[in-house]
Structures are given as C-alpha cells and as structure tokens.
Protein backbone atom coordinates (compact mmCIF):
# COMPACT_ATOMS: atom_id res chain seq x y z
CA UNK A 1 26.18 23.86 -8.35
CA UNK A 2 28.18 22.50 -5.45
CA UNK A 3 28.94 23.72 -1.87
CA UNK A 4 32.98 23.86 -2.95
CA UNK A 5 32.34 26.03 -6.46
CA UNK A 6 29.97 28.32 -4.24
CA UNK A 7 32.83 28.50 -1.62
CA UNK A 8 34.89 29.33 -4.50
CA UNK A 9 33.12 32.11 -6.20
CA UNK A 10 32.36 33.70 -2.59
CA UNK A 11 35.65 33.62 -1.78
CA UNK A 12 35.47 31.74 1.62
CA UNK A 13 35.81 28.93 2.78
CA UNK A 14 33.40 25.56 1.95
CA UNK A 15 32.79 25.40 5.80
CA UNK A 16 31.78 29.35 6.24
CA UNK A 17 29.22 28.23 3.18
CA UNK A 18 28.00 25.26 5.26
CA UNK A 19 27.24 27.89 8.23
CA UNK A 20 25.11 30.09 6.24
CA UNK A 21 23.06 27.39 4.67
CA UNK A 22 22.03 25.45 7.24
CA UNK A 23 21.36 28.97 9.31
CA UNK A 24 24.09 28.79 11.76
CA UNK A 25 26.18 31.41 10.51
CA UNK A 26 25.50 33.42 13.63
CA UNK A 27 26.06 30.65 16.27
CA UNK A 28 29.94 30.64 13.99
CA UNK A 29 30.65 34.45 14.13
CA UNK A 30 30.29 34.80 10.48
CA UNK A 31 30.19 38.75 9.49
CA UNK A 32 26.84 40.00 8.57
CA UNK A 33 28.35 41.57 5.25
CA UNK A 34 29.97 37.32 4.91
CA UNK A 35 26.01 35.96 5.18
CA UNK A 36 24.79 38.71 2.76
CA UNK A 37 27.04 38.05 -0.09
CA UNK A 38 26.87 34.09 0.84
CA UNK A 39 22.83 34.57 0.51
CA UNK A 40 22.91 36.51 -2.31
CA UNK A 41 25.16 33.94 -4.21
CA UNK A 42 22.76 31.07 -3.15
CA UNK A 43 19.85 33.28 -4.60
CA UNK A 44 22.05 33.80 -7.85
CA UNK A 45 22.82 30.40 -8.61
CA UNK A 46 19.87 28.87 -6.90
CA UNK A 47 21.91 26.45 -5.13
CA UNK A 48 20.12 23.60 -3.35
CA UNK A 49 21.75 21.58 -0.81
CA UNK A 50 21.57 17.83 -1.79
CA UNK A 51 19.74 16.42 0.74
CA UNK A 52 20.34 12.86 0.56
CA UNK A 53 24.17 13.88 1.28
CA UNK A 54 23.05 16.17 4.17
CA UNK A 55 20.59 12.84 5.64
CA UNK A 56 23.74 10.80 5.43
CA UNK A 57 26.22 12.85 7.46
CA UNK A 58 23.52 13.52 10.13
CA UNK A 59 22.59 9.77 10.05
CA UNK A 60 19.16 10.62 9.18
CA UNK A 61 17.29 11.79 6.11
CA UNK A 62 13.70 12.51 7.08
CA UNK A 63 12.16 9.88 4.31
CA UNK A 64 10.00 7.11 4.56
CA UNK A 65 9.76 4.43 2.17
CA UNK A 66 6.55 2.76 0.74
CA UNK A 67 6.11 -0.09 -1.71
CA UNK A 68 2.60 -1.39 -2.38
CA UNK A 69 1.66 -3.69 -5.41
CA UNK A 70 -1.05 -2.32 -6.93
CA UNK A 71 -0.90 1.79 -8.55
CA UNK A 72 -4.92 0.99 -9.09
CA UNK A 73 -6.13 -0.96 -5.81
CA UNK A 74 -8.23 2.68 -4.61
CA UNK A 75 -7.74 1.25 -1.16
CA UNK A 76 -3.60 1.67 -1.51
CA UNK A 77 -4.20 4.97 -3.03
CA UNK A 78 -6.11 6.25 0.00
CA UNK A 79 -3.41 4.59 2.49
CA UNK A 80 -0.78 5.91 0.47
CA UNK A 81 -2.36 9.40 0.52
CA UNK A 82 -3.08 10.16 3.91
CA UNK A 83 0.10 8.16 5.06
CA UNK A 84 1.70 11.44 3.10
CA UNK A 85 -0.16 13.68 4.66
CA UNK A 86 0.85 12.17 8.28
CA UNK A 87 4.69 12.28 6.92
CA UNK A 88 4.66 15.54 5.58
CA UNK A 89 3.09 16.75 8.96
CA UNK A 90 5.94 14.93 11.27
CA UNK A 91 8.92 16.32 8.90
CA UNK A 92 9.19 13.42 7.01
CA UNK A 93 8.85 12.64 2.79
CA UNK A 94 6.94 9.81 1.56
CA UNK A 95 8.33 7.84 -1.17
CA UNK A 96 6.10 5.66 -2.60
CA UNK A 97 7.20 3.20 -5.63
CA UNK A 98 5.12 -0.70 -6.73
CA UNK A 99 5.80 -3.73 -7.56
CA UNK A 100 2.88 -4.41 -9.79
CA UNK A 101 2.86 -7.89 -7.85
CA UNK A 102 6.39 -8.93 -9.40
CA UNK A 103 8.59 -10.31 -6.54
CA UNK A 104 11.93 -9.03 -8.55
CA UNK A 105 10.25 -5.35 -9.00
CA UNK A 106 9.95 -5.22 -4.95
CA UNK A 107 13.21 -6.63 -4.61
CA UNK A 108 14.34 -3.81 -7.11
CA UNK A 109 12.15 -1.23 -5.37
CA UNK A 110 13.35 -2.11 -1.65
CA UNK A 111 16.82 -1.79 -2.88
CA UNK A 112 16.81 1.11 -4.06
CA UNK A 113 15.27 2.68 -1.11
CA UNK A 114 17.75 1.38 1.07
CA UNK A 115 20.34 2.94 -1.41
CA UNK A 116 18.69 6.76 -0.58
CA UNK A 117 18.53 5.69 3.35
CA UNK A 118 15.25 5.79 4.08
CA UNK A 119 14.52 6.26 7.94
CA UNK A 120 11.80 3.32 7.83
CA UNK A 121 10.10 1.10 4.80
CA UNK A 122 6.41 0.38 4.91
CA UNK A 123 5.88 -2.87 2.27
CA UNK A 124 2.75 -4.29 0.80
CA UNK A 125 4.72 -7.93 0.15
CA UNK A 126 4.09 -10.33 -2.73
CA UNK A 127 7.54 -12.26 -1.67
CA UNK A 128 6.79 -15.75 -1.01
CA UNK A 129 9.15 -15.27 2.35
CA UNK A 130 9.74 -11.76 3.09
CA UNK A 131 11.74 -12.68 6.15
CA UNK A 132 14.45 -14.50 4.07
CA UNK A 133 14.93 -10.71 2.19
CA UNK A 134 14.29 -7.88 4.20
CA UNK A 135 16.22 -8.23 7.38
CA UNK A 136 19.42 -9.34 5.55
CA UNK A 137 19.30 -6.17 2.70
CA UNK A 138 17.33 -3.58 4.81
CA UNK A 139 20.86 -3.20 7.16
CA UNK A 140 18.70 -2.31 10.53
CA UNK A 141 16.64 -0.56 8.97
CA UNK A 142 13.33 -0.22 10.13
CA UNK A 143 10.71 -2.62 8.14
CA UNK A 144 6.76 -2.31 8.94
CA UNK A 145 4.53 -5.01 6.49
CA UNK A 146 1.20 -3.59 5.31
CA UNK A 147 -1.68 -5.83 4.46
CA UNK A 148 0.37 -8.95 3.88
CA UNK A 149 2.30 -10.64 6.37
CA UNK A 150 6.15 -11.68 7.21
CA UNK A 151 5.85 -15.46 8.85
CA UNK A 152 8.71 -13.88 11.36
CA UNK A 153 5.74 -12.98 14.22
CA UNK A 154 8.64 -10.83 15.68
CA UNK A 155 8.04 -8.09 12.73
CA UNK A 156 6.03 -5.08 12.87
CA UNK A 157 3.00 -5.38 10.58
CA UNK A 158 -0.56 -3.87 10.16
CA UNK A 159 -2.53 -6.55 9.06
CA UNK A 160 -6.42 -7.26 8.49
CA UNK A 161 -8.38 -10.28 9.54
CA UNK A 162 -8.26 -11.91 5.86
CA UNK A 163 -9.94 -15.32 6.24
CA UNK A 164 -12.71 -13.88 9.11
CA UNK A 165 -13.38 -10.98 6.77
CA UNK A 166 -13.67 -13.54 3.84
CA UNK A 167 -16.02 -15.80 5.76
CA UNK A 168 -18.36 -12.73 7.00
CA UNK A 169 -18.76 -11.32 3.46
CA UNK A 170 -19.81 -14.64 2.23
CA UNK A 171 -22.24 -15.32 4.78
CA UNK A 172 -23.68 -11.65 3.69
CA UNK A 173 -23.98 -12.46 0.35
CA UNK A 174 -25.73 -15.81 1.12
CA UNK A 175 -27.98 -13.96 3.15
CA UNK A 176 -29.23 -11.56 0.43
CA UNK A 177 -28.98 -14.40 -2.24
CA UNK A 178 -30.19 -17.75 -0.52
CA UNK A 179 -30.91 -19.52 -4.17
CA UNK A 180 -27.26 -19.74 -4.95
CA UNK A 181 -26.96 -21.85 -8.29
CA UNK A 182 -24.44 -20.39 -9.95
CA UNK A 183 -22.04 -19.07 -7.38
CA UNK A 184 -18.32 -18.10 -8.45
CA UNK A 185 -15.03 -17.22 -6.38
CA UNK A 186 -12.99 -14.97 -8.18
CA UNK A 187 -9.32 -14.41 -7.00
CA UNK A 188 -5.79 -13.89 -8.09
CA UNK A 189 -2.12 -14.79 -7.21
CA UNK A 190 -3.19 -17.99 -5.47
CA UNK A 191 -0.22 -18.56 -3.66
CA UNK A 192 -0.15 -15.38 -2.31
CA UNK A 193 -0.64 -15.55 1.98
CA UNK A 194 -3.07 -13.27 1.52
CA UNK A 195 -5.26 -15.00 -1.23
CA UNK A 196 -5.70 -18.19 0.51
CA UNK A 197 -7.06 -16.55 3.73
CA UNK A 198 -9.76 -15.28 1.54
CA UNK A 199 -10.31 -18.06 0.14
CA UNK A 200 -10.55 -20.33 3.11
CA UNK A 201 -13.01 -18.52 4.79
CA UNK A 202 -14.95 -18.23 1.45
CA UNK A 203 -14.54 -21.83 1.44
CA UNK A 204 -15.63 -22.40 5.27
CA UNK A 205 -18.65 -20.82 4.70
CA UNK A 206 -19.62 -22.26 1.49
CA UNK A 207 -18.76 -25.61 3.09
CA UNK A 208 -20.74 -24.94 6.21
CA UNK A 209 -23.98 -24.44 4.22
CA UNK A 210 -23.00 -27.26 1.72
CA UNK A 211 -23.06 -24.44 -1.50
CA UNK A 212 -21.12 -25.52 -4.39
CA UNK A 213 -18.73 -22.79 -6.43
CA UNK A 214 -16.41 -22.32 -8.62
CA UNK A 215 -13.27 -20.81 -8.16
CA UNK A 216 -11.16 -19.15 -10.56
CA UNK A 217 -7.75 -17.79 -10.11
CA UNK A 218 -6.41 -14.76 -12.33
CA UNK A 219 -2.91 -14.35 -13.00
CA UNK A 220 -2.62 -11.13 -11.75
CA UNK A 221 -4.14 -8.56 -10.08
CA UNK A 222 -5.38 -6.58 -12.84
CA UNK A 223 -8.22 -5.77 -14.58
CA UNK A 224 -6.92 -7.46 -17.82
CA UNK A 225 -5.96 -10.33 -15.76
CA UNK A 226 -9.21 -10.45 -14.00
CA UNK A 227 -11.34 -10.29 -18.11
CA UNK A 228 -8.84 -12.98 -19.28
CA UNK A 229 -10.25 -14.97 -16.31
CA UNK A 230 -13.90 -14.18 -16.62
CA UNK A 231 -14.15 -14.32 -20.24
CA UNK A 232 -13.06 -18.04 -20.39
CA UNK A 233 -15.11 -19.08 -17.45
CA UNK A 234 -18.62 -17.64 -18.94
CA UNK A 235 -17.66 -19.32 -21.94
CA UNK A 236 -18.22 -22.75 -20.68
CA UNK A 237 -20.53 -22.10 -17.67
CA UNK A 238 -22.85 -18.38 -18.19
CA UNK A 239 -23.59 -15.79 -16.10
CA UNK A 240 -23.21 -16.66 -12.59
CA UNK A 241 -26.43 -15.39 -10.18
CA UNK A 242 -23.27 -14.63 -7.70
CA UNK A 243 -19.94 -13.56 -7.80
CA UNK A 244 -17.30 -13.07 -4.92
CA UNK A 245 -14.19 -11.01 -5.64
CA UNK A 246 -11.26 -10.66 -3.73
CA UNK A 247 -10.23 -6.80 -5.14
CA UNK A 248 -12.28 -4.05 -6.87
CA UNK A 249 -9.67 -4.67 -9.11
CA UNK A 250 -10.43 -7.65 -10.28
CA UNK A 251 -14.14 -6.47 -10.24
CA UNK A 252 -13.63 -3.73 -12.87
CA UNK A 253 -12.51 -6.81 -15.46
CA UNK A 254 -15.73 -8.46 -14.64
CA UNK A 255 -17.40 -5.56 -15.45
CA UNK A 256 -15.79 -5.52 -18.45
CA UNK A 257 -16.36 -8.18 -19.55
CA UNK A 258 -20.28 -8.42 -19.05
CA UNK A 259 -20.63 -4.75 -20.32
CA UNK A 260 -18.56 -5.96 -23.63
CA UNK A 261 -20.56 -9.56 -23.68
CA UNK A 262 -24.20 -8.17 -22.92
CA UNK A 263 -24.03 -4.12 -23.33
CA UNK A 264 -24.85 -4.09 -18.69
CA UNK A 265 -24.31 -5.59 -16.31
CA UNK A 266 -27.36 -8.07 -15.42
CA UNK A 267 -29.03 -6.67 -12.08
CA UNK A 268 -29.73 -10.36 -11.14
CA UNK A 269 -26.42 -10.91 -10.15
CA UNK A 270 -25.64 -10.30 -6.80
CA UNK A 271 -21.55 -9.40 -5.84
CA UNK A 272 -19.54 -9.50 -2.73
CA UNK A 273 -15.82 -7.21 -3.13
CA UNK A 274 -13.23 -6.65 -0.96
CA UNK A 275 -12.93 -2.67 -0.98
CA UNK A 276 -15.15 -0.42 -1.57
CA UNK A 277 -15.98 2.62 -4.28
CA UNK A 278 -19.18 4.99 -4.17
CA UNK A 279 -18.66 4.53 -8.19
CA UNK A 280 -20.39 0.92 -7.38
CA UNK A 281 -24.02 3.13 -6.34
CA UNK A 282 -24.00 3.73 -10.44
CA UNK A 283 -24.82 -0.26 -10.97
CA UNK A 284 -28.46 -1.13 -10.09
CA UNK A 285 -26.68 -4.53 -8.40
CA UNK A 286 -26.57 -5.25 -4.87
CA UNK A 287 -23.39 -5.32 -4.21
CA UNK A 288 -21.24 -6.12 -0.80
CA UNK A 289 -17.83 -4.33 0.12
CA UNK A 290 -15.73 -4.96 2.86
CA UNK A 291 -13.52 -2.02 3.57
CA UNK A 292 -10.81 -1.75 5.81
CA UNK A 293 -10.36 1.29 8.45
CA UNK A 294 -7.79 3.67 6.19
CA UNK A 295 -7.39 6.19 8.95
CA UNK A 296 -7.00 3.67 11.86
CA UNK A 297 -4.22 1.43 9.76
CA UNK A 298 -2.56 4.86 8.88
CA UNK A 299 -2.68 6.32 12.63
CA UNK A 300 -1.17 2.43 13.45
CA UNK A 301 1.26 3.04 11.05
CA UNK A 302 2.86 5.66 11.58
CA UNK A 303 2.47 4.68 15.72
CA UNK A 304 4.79 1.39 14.54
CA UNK A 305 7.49 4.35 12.74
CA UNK A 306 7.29 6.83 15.14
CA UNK A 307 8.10 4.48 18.02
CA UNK A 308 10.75 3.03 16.13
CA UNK A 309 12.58 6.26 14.68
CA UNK A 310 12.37 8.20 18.13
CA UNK A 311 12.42 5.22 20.34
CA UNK A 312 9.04 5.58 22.39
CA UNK A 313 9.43 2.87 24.53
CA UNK A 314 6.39 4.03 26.30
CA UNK A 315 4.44 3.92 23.13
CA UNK A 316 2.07 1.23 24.08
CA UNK A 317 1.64 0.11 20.35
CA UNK A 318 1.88 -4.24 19.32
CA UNK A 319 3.98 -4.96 17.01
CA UNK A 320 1.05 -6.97 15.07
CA UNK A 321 -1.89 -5.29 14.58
CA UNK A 322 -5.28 -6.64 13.38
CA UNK A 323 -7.45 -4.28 12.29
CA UNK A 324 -10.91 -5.65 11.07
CA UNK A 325 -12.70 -4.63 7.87
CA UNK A 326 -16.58 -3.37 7.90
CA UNK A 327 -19.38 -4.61 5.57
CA UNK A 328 -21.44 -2.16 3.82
CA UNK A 329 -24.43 -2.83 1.35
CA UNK A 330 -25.04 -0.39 -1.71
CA UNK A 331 -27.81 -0.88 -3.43
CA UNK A 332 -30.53 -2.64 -1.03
C-alpha cells in the first residue's frame, strides 16, 4: 500500500499521513483522535514506508555497500560479518553482494548499488583499473577499496602488506622444511595486483636462498579451479614435499585432490596459506597461515566511512592503511 491510498482511506490528507509516520504528528498539531485512526490504519494494512524513497528525499539512506569476490574466502565472511555488526550499531544496513572475481559482475554489482544510493561502497576489486570506473559511475559517492588496491594513491583503501607477507611466510616454511625438493607456488588470477605481490615476495625469497619451484596459476579462485590446477600438475611432476597457497580457497582443491588421488593427505608435506581456519588442526600437516587483523581492518573501515559520511575532519585516520598479517603454526 502507498502513502496516497492510506491518505485516501483515512480521509486526510497524504501530508497529515507523512506526520504520523515519521512521529511528528505532534510537532504538526495533528488531533490525537487524527493519529489514532492514522495508526490504526497503518496497523490494518501493515503499511511500510519505502525506505529507499524516504533516503532519497532526505539525501541520505542509512546503507552501506559491500562487494567482495569471493562468497567462500572465510576471511571475507568474517570482515563482512562484523563490518554488519559495526553498521547495524551506527544506524546503518550492510549490503553485501560478489563478484565471484568477474570484472563485469562488479561492474553490475557497483551499479546497482549506486542505483539504491548507498551512503558509502566498500569494494574488494578484481578490475584491472578501478580508478578508470569508480569515480566516473559512483557520482561522489564515497568509495573505500578493501584488500586490493586503486593505483589512484589519493583513494581511501585498507590494504595488507601483500608481497612482505608473501616473503615472511616463505621464509617460515623454509625454516620448518630446509630439504625443499619439490617445492610448488600455487596461485590464481595472475594478473590480479594482488597475486603478483604474493608472488614476488614468494619469489624474493626463493631467489634469495637459490630454491627452485614451480608455479602454477589457477583460473579462478575456487576450489574447482584450484583441483583443475593441481590435478594436472601431479600428473607430470608427484607430490610436492611443499606447497605455498595464496587462499584457503585454493587449498581446499588441493585437498581435494590428494584425498581423491591417495584416500589423505600425506603428512610429509609441509603447507604455507594465506588465511587461516582452526578446521586445518584436523590434518596431521604442519601447516603455516598468515591471517590478517579482521577487527583492526573493520575498526579502519568503518574510521575511513564514518569520517567521510559525517565529515570528521579531526578524525586522524590515512587514507591508505597497511595493516600487516600474523603467522601462526598449527600443527608443530
């Protein structure tokens, strides 16, 4: 039901309606015995106001957007989640939609968040050049880039230390493995910004100690993607005695495939993963997670959003942010 047909059957006027729903019926004059049949009606017909509509005539709708490319990367889900806890806490509504990696599906999914007005987009970018997208469609909106950078250094972004983080979880998994015969990189999305900072300080390292490895590149960042990879690899060269991966995501297709292959996963092979999972403690490997800080990239978020939507200008927040991942070691 609309305001005008509830104006209609109240017999008053759309604006009188307006009053009582957005509780300023009093402030108006409108009679008490007015507000109770208004608020009875609204109970009747369990009229909503559309709030979209309401957002755009105050210039504001309370929403914040959030595209990230990966529904099964556990290290988005726990941004995601307590980045909707923060907005739900400040007044605001998360909206969170993915690309699946698929530079058209962001384009799609940025677009159509900018068609409900969100206050402020938060993107996880696989564009090639975000900056040649997002400040000519997002119309002043604010954008803040997650994870993966914008080459405009003017942008907001929360980023991680990719290639030093990369570097220091190969050196760890030299350290616990010195005998590296076999060794083998496993990424995807090469030309992703993202996937050749992990690989050149994977390759830094590797060339530092002269180690040889293989590197193999998955199409995507799936599990499927990542088995695909794998599958063909062992084919031609065995079971490596070390693997680097560059997402848990494209760990689980290992897994796959060596749980398909050999019915476990051999405990000789040592691994090194960016993210982390306590699920990992039911392997008998040794395996090597980097994580990143979820609670201090979601507090910097929502700094970077807050400072922009209420203008803070004494918000001492950069607009880039590095924050560092840790190491951990399960199953020493």
């Amino acid at each position: 039901m609309k305001l005008d047909e509830l104006a209609k059957i109240a017999g008053v006027s759309r604006t009188t309606v307006s009053y009582v729903v957005n509780g300023k019926a009093k402030e108006y004059r409108v009679s008490d015995k007015t507000i109770q049949k208004v608020t009875a009606l609204i109970e009747q017909y369990q009229y909503k106001p559309n709030a979209i509509a309401a957002g755009l005539r105050a210039g504001k709708t309370n929403t914040i957007g959030l595209i990230i490319p990966d529904f099964e990367n556990s290290s988005y889900a726990r941004i995601a989640n307590a980045l909707e806890n923060r907005c739900r806490e400040h007044g605001y509504q998360l909206i969170i939609t993915c690309s699946n990696d698929n530079p058209a599906n962001e384009k799609d999914c940025a677009k159509n968040l900018f068609l409900r007005k969100v206050d402020a987009l938060i993107v996880s970018t696989c564009l090639p050049n975000p900056q040649d997208f997002y400040p000519q469609t997002a119309n002043k909106t604010p954008i803040v880039y997650l994870d993966r950078p914008s080459q405009d250094t003017a942008s907001l972004m929360v980023l991680s230390d990719d290639e030093q983080d990369a570097y220091h979880l190969a050196q760890n998994l030299l350290q616990s493995h010195k005998k590296m015969n076999n060794l083998l990189f496993l990424g995807a999305l090469s030309e992703l910004p993202v996937s050749q900072q992990r690989q050149e300080g994977f390759t830094r390292l590797t060339q530092e100690y002269g180690i040889n490895a293989n590197l193999i590149y998955a199409e995507q960042f799936s599990k499927e993607a990542a088995s695909q990879a794998f599958q063909t690899w062992i084919a031609q060269h065995g079971i490596p005695d070390s693997i680097f991966v560059t997402s848990l995501t494209l760990l689980r297709g290992i897994f796959l495939v060596l749980l398909n292959n050999y019915q476990s996963i051999p405990k000789s092979i040592h691994i090194a993963t960016f993210g982390n999972h306590e699920m990992l403690d039911l392997i008998p490997n040794l395996v090597i997670c980097a994580e990143q800080n979820h609670s201090k990239i979601v507090d910097t978020l929502w700094q970077l959003i807050d400072k922009k939507l209420n203008k803070k200008k004494a918000l001492q927040v950069e607009n880039i942010t590095i924050i560092p991942r840790h190491l951990l070691v399960r199953n020493t």
